[in-house]
C-alpha atoms as a PDB file:
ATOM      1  CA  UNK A   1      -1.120  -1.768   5.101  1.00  0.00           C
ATOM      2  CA  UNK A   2      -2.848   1.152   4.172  1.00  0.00           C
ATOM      3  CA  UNK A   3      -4.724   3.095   6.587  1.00  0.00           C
ATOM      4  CA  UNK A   4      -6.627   5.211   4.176  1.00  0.00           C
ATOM      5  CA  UNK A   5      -9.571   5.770   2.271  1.00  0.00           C
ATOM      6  CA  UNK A   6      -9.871   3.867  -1.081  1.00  0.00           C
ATOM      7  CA  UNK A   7     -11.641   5.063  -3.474  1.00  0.00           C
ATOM      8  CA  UNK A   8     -13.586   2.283  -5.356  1.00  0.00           C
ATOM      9  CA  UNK A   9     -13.362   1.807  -9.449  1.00  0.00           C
ATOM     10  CA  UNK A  10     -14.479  -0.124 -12.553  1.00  0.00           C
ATOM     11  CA  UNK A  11     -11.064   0.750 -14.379  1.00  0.00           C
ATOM     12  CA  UNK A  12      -9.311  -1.743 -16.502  1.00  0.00           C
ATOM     13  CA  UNK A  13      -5.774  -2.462 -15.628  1.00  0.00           C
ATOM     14  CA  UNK A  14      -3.046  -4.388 -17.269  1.00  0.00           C
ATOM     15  CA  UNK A  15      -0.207  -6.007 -15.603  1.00  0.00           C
ATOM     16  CA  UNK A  16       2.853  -7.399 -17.158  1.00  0.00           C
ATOM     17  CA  UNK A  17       4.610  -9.809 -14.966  1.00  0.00           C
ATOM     18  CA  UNK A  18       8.174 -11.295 -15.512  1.00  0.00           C
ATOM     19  CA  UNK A  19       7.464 -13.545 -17.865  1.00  0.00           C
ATOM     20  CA  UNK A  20       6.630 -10.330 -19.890  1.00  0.00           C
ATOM     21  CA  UNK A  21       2.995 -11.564 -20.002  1.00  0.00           C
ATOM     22  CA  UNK A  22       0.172  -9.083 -19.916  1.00  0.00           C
ATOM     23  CA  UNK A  23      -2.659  -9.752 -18.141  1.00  0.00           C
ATOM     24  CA  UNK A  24      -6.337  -7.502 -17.881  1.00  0.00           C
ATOM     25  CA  UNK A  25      -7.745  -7.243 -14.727  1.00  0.00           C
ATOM     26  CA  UNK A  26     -10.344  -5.300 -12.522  1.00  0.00           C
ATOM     27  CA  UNK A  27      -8.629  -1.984 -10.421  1.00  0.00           C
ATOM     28  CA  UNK A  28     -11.090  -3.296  -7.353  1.00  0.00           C
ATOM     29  CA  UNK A  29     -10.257  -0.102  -5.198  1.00  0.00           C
ATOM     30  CA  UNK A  30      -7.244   2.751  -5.313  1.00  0.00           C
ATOM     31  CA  UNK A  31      -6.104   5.066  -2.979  1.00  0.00           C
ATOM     32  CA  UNK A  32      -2.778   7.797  -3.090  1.00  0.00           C
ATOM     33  CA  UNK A  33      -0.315   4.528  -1.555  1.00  0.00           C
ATOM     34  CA  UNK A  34      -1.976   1.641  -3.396  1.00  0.00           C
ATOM     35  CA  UNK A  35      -4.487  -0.289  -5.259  1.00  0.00           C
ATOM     36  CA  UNK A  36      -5.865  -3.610  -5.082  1.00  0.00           C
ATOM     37  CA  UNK A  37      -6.562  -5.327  -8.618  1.00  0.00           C
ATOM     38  CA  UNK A  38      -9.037  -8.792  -9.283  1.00  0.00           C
ATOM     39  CA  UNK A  39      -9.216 -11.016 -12.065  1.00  0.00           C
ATOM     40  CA  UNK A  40     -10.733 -14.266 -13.052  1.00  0.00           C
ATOM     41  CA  UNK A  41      -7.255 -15.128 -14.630  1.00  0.00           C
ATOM     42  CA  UNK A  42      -3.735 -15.913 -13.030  1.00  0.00           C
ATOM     43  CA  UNK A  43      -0.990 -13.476 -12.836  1.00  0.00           C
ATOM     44  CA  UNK A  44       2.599 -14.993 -11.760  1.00  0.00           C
ATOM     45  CA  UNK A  45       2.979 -11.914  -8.659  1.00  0.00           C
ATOM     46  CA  UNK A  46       6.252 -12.312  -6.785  1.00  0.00           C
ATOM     47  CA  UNK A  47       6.155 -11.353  -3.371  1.00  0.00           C
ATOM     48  CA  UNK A  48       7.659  -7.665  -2.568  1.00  0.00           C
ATOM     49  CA  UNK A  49       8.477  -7.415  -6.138  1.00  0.00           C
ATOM     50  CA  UNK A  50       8.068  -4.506  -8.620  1.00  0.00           C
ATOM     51  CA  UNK A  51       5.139  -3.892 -11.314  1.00  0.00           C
ATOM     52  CA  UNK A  52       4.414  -1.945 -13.913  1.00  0.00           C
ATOM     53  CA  UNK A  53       0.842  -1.180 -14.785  1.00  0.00           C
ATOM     54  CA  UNK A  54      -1.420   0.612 -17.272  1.00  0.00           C
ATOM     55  CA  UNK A  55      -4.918   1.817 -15.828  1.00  0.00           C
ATOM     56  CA  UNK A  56      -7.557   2.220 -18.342  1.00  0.00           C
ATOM     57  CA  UNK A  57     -10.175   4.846 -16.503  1.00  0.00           C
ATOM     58  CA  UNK A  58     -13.388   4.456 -17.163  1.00  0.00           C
ATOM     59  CA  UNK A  59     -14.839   5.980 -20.376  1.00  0.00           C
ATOM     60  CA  UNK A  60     -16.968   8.609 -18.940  1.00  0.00           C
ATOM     61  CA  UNK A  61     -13.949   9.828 -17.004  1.00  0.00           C
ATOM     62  CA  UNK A  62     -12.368  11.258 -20.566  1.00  0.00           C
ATOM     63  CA  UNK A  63      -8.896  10.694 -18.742  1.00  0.00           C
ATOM     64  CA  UNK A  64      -6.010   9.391 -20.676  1.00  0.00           C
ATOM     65  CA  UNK A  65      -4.734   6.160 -19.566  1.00  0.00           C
ATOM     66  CA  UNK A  66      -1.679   6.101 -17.246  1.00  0.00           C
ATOM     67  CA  UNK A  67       1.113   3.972 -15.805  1.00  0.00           C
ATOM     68  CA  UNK A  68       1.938   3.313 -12.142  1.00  0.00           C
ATOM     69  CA  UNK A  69       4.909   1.365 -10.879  1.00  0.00           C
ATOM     70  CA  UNK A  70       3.994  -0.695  -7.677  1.00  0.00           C
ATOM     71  CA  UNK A  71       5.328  -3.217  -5.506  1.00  0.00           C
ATOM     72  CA  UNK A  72       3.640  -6.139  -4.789  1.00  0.00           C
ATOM     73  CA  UNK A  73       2.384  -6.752  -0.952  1.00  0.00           C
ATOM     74  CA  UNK A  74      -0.215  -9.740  -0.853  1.00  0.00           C
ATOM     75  CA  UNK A  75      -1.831 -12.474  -3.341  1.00  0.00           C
ATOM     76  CA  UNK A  76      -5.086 -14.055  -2.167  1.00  0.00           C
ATOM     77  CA  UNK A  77      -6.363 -17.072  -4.219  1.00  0.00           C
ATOM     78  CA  UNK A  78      -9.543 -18.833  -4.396  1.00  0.00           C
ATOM     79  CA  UNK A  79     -11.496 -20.944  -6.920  1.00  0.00           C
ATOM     80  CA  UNK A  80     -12.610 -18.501  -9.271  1.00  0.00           C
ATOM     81  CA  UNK A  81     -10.875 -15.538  -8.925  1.00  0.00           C
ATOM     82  CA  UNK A  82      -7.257 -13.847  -8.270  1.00  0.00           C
ATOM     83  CA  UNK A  83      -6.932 -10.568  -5.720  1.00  0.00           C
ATOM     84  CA  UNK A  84      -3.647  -8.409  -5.817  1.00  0.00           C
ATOM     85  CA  UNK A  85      -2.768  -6.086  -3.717  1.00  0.00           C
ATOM     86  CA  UNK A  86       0.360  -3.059  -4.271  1.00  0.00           C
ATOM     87  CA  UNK A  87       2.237   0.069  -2.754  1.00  0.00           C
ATOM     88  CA  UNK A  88       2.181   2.562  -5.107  1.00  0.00           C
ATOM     89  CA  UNK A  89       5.807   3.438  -5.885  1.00  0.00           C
ATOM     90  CA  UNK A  90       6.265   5.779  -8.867  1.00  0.00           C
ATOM     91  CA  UNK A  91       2.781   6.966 -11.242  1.00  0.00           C
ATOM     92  CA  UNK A  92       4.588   7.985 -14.365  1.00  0.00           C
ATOM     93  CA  UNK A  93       2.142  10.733 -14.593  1.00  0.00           C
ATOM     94  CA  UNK A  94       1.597  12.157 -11.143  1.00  0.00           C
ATOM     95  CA  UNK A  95      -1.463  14.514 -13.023  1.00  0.00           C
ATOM     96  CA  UNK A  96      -3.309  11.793 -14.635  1.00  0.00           C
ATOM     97  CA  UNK A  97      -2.717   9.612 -11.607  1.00  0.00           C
ATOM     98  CA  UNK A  98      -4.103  12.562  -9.353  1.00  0.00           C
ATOM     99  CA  UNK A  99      -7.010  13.750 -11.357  1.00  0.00           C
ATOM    100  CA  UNK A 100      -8.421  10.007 -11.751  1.00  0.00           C
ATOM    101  CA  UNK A 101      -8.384   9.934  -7.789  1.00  0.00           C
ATOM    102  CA  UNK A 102     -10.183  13.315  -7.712  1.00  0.00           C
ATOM    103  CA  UNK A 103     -12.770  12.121 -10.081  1.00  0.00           C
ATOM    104  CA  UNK A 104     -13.580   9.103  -7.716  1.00  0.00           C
ATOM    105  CA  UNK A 105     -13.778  11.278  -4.803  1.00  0.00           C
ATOM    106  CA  UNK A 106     -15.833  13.360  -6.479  1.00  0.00           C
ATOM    107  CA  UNK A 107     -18.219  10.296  -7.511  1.00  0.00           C
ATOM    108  CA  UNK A 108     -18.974   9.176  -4.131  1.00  0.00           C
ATOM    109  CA  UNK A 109     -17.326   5.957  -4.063  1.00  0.00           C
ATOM    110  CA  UNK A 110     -14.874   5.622  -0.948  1.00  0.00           C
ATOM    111  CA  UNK A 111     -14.788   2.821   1.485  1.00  0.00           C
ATOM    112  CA  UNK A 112     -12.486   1.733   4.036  1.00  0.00           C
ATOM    113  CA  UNK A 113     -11.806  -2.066   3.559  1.00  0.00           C
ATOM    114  CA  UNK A 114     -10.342  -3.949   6.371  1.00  0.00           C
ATOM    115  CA  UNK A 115      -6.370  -4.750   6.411  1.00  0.00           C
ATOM    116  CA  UNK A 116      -5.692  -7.650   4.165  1.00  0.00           C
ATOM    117  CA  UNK A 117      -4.394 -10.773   5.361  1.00  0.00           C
ATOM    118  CA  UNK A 118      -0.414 -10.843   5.540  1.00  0.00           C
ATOM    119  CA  UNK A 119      -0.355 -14.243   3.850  1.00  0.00           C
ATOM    120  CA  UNK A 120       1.370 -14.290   0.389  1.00  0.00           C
ATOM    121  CA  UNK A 121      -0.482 -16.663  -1.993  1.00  0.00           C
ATOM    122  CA  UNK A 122      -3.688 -18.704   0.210  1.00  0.00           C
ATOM    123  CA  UNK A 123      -3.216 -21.731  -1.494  1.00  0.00           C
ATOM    124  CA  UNK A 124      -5.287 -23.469   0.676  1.00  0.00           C
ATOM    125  CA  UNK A 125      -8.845 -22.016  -0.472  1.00  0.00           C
ATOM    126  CA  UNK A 126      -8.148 -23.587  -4.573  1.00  0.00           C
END
């Protein structure tokens, strides 16, 4: 769980799960330890498994695009859309990874979002 402020986003992020199959999704909210992603489409997310991702910041940002390894720690599922969330394990780029946090801190845009539930996929809300 992660008992710190997030920092909320409109990045693009694409995760590539073990069928090799990438999939775009939302970066709903990132913080030093994790990130939680959305998307309208399905992504096959293991529990307590290993990710790699690519996070597209925002244009106005004029970052470069970076990769973060993460591990998964909860899947919530309901009719229309998919939530993810990840321990950050490794960015590839500690720099890029740490100035895109320091340009959402700088924007405003921090919440603190209540612990997510421990269940691993909520199948019963399809």
């Amino acid at each position: 769980m992660r008992n710190e402020l997030r920092f909320l986003s409109d990045a693009l992020v694409y995760v590539v799960d073990d069928s090799k199959k990438e999939t775009e999704a939302s970066l709903r909210d990132v913080s030093l330890n994790g990130i939680s992603i959305k998307t309208d489409g399905f992504i096959d997310i293991e529990p307590n498994s290993s990710y790699v991702i690519a996070v597209v910041p925002e244009k106005e940002t004029k970052l470069k695009e970076f990769k973060l390894e993460i591990e998964s720690r909860w899947v919530k599922i309901n009719k229309s859309q998919m939530e993810s969330g990840f321990s950050v394990i490794v960015p590839f780029n500690k720099e890029e990874f740490e100035d895109y946090l320091e340009y959402l801190a700088m924007r405003g845009k921090v919440e603190s979002f209540p612990d997510e539930p421990d269940e691993k996929k909520d199948a019963s809300e399809e």
